[in-house]
N, C-alpha and C. Protein backbone atom coordinates (compact mmCIF):
# COMPACT_ATOMS: atom_id res chain seq x y z
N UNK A 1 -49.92 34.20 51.53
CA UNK A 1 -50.09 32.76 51.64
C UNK A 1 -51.44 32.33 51.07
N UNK A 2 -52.30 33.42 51.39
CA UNK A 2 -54.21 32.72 50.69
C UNK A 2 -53.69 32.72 49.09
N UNK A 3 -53.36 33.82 48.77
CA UNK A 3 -53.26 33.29 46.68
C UNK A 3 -52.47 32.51 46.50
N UNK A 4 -51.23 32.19 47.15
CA UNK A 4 -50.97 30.67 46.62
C UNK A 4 -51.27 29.79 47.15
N UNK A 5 -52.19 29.64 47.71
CA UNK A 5 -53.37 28.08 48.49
C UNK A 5 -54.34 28.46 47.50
N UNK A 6 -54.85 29.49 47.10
CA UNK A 6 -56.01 29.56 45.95
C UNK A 6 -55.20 28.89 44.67
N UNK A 7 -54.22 29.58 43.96
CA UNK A 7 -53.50 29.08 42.92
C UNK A 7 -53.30 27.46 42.61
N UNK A 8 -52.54 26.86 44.28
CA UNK A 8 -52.70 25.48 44.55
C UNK A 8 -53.83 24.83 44.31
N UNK A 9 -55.00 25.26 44.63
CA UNK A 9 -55.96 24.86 44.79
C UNK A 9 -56.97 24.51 43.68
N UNK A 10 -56.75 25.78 42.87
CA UNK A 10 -57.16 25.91 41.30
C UNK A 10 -56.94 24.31 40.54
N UNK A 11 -55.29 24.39 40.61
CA UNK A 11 -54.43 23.49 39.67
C UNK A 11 -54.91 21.64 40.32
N UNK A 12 -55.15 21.84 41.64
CA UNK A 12 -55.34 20.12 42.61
C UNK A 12 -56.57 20.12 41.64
N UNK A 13 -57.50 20.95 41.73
CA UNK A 13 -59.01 20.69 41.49
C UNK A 13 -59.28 20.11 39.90
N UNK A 14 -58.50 21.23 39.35
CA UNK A 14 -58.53 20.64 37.82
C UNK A 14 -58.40 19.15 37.71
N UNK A 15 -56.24 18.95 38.60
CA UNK A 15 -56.26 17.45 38.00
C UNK A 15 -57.21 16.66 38.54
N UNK A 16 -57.48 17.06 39.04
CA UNK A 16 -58.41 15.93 39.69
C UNK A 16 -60.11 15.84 39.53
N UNK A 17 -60.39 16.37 38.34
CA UNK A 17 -61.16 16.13 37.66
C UNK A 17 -60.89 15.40 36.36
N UNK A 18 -59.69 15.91 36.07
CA UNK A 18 -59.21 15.46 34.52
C UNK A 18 -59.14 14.13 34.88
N UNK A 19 -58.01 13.84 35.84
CA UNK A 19 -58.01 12.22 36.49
C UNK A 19 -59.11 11.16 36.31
N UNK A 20 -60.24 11.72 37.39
CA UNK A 20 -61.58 11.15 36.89
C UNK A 20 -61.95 11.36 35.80
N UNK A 21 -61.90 11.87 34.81
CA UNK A 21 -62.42 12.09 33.45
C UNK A 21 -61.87 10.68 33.08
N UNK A 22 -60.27 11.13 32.63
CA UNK A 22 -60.08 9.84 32.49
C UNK A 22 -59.80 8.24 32.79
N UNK A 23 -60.34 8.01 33.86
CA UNK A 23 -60.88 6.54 34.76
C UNK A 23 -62.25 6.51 33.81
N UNK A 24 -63.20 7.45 33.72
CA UNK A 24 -64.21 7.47 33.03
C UNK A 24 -64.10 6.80 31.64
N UNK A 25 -62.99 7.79 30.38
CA UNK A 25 -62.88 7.49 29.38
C UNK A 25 -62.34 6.07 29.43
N UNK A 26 -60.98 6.15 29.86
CA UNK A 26 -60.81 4.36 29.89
C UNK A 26 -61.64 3.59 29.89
N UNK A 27 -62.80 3.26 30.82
CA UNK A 27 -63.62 2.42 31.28
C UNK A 27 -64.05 2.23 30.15
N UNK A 28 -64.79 3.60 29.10
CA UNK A 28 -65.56 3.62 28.26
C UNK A 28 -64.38 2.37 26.80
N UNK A 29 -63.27 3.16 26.71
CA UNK A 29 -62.39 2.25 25.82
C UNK A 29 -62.30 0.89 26.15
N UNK A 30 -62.12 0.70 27.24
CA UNK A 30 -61.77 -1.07 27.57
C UNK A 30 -63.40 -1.50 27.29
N UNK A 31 -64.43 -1.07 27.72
CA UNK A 31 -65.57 -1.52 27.50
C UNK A 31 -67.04 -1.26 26.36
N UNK A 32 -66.94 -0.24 26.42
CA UNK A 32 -67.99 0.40 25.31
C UNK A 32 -67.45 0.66 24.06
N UNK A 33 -66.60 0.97 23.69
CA UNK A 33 -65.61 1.50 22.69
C UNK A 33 -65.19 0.37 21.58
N UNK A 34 -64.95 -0.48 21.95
CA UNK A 34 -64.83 -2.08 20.69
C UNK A 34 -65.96 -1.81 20.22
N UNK A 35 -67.20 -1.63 20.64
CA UNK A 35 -67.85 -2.26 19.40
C UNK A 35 -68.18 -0.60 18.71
N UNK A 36 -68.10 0.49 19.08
CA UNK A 36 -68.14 1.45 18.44
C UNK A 36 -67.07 1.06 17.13
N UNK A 37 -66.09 0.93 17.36
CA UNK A 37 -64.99 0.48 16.65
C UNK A 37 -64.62 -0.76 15.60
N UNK A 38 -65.53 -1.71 15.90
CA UNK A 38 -65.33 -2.77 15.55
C UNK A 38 -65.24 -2.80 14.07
N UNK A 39 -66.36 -2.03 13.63
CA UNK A 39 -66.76 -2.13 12.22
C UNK A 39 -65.76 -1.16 11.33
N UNK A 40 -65.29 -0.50 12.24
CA UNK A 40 -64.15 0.39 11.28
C UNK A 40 -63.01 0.00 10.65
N UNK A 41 -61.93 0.38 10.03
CA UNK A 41 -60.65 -0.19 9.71
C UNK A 41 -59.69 -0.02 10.89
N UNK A 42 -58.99 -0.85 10.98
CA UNK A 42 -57.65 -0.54 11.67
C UNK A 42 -58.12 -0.34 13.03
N UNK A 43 -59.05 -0.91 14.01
CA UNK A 43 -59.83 -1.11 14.73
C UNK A 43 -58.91 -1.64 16.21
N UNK A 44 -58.10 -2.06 15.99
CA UNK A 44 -57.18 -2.55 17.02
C UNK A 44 -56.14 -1.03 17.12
N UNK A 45 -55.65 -0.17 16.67
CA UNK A 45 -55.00 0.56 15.92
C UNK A 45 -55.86 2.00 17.13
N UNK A 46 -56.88 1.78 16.90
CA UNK A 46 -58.05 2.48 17.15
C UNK A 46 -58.02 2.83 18.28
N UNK A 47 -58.42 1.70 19.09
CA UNK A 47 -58.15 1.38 20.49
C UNK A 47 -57.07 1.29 21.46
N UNK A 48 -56.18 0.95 20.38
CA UNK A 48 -54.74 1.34 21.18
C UNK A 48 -54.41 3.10 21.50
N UNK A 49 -55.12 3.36 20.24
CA UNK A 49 -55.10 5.35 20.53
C UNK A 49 -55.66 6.02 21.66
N UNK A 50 -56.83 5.33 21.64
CA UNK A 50 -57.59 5.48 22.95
C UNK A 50 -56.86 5.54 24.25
N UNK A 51 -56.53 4.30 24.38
CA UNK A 51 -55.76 3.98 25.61
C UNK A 51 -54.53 4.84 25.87
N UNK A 52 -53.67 4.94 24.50
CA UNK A 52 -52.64 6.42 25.13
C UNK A 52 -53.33 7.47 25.66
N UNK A 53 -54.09 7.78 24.69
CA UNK A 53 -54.82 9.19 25.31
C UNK A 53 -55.35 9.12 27.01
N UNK A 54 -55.91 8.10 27.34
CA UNK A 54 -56.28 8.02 28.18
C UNK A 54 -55.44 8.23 29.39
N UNK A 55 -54.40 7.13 29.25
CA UNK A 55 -53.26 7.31 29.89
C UNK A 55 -51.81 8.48 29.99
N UNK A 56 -51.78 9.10 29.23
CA UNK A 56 -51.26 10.59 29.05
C UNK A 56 -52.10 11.61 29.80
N UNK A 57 -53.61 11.63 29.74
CA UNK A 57 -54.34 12.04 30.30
C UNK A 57 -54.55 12.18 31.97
N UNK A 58 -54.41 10.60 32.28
CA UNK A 58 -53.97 10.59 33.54
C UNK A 58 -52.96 10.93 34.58
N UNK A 59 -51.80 10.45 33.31
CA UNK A 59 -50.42 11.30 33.96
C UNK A 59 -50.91 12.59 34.26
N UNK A 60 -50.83 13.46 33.21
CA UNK A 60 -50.77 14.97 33.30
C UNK A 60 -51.76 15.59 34.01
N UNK A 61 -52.93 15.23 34.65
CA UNK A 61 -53.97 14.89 35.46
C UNK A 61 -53.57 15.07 36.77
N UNK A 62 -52.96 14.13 37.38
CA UNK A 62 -51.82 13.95 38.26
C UNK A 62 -50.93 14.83 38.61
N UNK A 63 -49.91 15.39 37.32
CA UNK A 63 -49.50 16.47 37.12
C UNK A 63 -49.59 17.80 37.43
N UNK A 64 -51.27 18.13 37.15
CA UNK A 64 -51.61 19.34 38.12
C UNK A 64 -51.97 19.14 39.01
N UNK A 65 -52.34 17.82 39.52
CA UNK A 65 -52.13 17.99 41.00
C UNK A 65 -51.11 18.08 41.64
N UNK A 66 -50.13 17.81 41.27
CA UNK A 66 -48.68 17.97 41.49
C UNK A 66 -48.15 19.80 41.91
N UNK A 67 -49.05 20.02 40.65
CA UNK A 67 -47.99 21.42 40.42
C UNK A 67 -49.01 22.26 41.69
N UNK A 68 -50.39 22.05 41.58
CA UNK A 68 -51.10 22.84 42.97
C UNK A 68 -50.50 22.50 43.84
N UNK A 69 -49.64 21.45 44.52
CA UNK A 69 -49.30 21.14 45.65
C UNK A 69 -48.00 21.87 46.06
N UNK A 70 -47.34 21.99 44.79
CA UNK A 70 -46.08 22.74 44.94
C UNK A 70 -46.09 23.80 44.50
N UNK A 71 -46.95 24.66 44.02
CA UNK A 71 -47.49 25.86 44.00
C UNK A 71 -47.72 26.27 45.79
N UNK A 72 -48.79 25.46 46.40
CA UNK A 72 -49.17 25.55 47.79
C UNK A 72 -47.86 25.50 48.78
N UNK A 73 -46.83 24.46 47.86
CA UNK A 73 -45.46 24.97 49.22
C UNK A 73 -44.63 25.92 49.49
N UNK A 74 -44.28 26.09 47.49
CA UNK A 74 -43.14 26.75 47.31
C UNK A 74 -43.94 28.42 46.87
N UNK A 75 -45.29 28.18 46.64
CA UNK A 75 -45.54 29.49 46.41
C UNK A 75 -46.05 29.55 45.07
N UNK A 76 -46.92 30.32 44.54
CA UNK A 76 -47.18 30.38 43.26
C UNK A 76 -46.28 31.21 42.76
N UNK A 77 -46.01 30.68 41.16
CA UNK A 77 -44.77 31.22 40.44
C UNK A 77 -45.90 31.14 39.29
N UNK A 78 -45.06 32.04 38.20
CA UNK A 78 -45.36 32.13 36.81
C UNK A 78 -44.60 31.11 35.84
N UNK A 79 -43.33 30.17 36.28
CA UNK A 79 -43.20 29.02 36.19
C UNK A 79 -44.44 27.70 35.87
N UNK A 80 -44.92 27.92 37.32
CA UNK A 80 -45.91 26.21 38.04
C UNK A 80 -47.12 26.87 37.12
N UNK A 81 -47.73 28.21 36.91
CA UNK A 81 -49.15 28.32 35.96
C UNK A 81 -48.69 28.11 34.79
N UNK A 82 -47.61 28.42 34.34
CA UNK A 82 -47.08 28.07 32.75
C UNK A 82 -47.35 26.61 33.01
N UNK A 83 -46.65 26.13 33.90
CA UNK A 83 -46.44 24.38 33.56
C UNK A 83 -47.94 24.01 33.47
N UNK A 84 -48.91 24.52 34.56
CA UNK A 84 -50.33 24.35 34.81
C UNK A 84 -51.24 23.84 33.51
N UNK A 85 -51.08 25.36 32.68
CA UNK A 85 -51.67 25.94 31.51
C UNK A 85 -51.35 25.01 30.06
N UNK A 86 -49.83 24.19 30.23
CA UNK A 86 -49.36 24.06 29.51
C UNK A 86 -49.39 21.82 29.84
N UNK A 87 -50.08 21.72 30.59
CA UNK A 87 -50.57 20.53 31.26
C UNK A 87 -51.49 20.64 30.45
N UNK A 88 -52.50 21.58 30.67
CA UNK A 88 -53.94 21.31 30.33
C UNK A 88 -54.03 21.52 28.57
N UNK A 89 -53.22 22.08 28.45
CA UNK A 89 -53.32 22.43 26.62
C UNK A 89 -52.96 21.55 26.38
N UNK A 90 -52.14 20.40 26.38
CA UNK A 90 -51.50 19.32 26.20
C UNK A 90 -52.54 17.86 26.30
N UNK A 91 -53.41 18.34 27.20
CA UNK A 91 -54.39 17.27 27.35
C UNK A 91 -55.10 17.36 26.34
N UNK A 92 -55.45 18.62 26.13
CA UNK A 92 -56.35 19.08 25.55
C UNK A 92 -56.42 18.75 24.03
N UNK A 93 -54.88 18.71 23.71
CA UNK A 93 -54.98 18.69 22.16
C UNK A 93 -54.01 17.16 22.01
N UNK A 94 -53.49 16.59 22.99
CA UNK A 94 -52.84 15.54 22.64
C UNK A 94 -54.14 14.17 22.68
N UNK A 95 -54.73 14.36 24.07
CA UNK A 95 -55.87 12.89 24.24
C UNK A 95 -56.74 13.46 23.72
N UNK A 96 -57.62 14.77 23.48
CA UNK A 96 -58.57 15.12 23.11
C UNK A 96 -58.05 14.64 21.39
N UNK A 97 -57.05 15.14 20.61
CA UNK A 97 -57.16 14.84 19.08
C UNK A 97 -57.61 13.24 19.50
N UNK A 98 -56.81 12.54 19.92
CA UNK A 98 -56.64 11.48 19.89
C UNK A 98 -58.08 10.25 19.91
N UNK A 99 -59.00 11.08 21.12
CA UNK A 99 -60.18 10.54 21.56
C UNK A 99 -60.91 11.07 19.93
N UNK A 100 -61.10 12.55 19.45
CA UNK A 100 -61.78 12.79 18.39
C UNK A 100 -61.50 11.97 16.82
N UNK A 101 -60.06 11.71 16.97
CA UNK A 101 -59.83 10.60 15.73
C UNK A 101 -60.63 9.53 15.57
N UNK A 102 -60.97 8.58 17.03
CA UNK A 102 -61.41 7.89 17.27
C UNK A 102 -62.67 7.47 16.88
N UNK A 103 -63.38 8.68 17.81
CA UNK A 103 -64.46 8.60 17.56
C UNK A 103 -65.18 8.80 16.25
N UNK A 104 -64.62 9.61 15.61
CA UNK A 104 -64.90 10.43 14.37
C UNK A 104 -64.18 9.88 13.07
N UNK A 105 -63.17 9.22 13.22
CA UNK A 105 -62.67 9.15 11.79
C UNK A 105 -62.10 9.98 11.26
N UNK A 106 -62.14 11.39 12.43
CA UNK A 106 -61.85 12.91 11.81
C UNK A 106 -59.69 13.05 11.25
N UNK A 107 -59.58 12.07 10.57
CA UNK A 107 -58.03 12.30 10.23
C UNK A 107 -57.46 14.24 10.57
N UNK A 108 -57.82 14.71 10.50
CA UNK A 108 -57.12 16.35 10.72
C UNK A 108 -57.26 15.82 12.35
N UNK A 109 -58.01 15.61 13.01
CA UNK A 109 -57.87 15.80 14.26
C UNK A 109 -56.34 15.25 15.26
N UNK A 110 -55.79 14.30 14.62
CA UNK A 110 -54.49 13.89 14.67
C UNK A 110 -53.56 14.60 14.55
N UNK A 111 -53.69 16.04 13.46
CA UNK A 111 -52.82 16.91 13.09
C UNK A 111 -52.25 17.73 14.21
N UNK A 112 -53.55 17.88 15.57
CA UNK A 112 -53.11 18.73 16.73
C UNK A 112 -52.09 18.18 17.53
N UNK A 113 -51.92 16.43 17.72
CA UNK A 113 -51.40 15.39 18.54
C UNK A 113 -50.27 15.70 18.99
N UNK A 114 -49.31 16.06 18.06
CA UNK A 114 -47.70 16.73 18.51
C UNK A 114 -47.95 17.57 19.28
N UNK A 115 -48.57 19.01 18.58
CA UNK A 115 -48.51 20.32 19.65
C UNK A 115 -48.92 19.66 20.87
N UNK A 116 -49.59 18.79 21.23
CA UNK A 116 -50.16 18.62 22.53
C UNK A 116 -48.66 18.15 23.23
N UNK A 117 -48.12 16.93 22.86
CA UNK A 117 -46.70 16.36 23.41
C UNK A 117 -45.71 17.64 23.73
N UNK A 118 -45.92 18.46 22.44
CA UNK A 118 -44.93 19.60 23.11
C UNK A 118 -45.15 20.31 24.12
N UNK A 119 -46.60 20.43 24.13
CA UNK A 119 -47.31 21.40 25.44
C UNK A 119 -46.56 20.55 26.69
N UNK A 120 -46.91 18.96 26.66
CA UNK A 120 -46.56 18.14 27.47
C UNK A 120 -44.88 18.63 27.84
N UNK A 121 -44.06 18.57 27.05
CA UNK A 121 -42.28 18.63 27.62
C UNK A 121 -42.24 19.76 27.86
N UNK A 122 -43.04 20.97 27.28
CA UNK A 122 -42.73 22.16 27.51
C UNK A 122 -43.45 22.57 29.44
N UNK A 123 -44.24 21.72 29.65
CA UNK A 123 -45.04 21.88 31.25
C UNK A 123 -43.56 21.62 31.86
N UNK A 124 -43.37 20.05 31.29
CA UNK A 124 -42.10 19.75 32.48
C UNK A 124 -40.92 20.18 32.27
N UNK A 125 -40.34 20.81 31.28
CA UNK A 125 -39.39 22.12 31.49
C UNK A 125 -39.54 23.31 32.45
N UNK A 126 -41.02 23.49 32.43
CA UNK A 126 -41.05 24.61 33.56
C UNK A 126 -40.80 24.45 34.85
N UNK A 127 -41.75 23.47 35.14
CA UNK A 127 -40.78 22.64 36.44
C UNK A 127 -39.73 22.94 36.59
N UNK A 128 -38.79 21.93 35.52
CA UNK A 128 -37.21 21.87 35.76
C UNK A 128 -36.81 23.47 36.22
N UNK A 129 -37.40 24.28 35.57
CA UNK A 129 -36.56 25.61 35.46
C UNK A 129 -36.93 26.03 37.04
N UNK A 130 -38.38 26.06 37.14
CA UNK A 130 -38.64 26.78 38.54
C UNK A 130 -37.82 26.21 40.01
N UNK A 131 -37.39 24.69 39.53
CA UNK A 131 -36.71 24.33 40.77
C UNK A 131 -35.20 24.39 40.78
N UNK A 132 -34.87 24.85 39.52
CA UNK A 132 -33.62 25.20 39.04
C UNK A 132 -33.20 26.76 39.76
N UNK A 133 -33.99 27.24 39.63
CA UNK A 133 -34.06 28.88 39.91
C UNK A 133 -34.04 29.02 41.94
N UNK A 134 -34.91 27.74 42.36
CA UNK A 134 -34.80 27.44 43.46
C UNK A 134 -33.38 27.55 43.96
N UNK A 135 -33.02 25.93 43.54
CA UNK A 135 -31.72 25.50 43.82
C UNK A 135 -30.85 26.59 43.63
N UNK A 136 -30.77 27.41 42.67
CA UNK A 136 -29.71 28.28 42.42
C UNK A 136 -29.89 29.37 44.25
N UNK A 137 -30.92 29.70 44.08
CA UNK A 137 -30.78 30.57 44.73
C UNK A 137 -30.69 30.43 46.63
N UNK A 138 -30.49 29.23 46.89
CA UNK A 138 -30.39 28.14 47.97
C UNK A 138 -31.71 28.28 49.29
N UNK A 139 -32.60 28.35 48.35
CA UNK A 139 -34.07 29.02 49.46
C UNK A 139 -35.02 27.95 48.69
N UNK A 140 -35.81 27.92 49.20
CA UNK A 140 -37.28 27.31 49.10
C UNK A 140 -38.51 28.14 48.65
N UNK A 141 -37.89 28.96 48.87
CA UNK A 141 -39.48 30.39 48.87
C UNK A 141 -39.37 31.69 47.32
């Protein structure tokens, strides 16, 4: 029961930093971020990128807090750390390209944006599967 309350615990802590990260970044987009932007092209365009990222960010944020919690009920699986791992890579390369386009102008940095979405469906497939594997097997544990 302690390694999967540690495992749980791992995954709560993350999202919930990432979470606040991004309350942070937002703030910075709705407020500081126009005029970084202003002078650039496609400037509305810009900011709208921001704000997905931000908000994808938050979901999946959420997300591992999700999956620590049900890691902590149902137990840690190699499922819920895939989904975990595959949360955070997703952040990582979906709002992170997204925030670095931004900031940077860096066009390649956009190039990562998909893999991140896939990281994203591929987390919540694992889910599906681990509670699939549940259900099949008519237990909780």
């Amino acid at each position: 029961m302690e390694i999967q309350n540690r495992v749980g615990a791992r995954w709560i802590a993350t999202g919930a930093l990432l979470a606040a990260l991004a309350v942070i970044l937002g703030a910075y987009g709705a407020h500081g971020l126009a005029a970084v932007v202003e002078s650039m092209d496609e400037s509305a365009k810009r900011l709208a990128n921001w704000e997905t990222a931000a908000h994808y960010q938050m979901i999946h944020s959420v997300g591992l807090i999700a999956i620590g919690l049900l890691a902590a009920h149902y137990g840690g699986s190699r499922l819920f750390t895939a989904a975990g791992c595959l949360f955070l890579l997703g952040i990582l390369l979906f709002s992170g390209g997204l925030y670095t386009w931004v900031l940077t102008d860096n066009r390649p940095a956009v190039l990562v944006v998909p893999l991140g979405g896939l990281s994203f469906i591929l987390g919540w497939l694992a889910i599906a599967c681990r509670f699939l594997i549940i259900a099949g097997r008519g237990s909780d544990r």
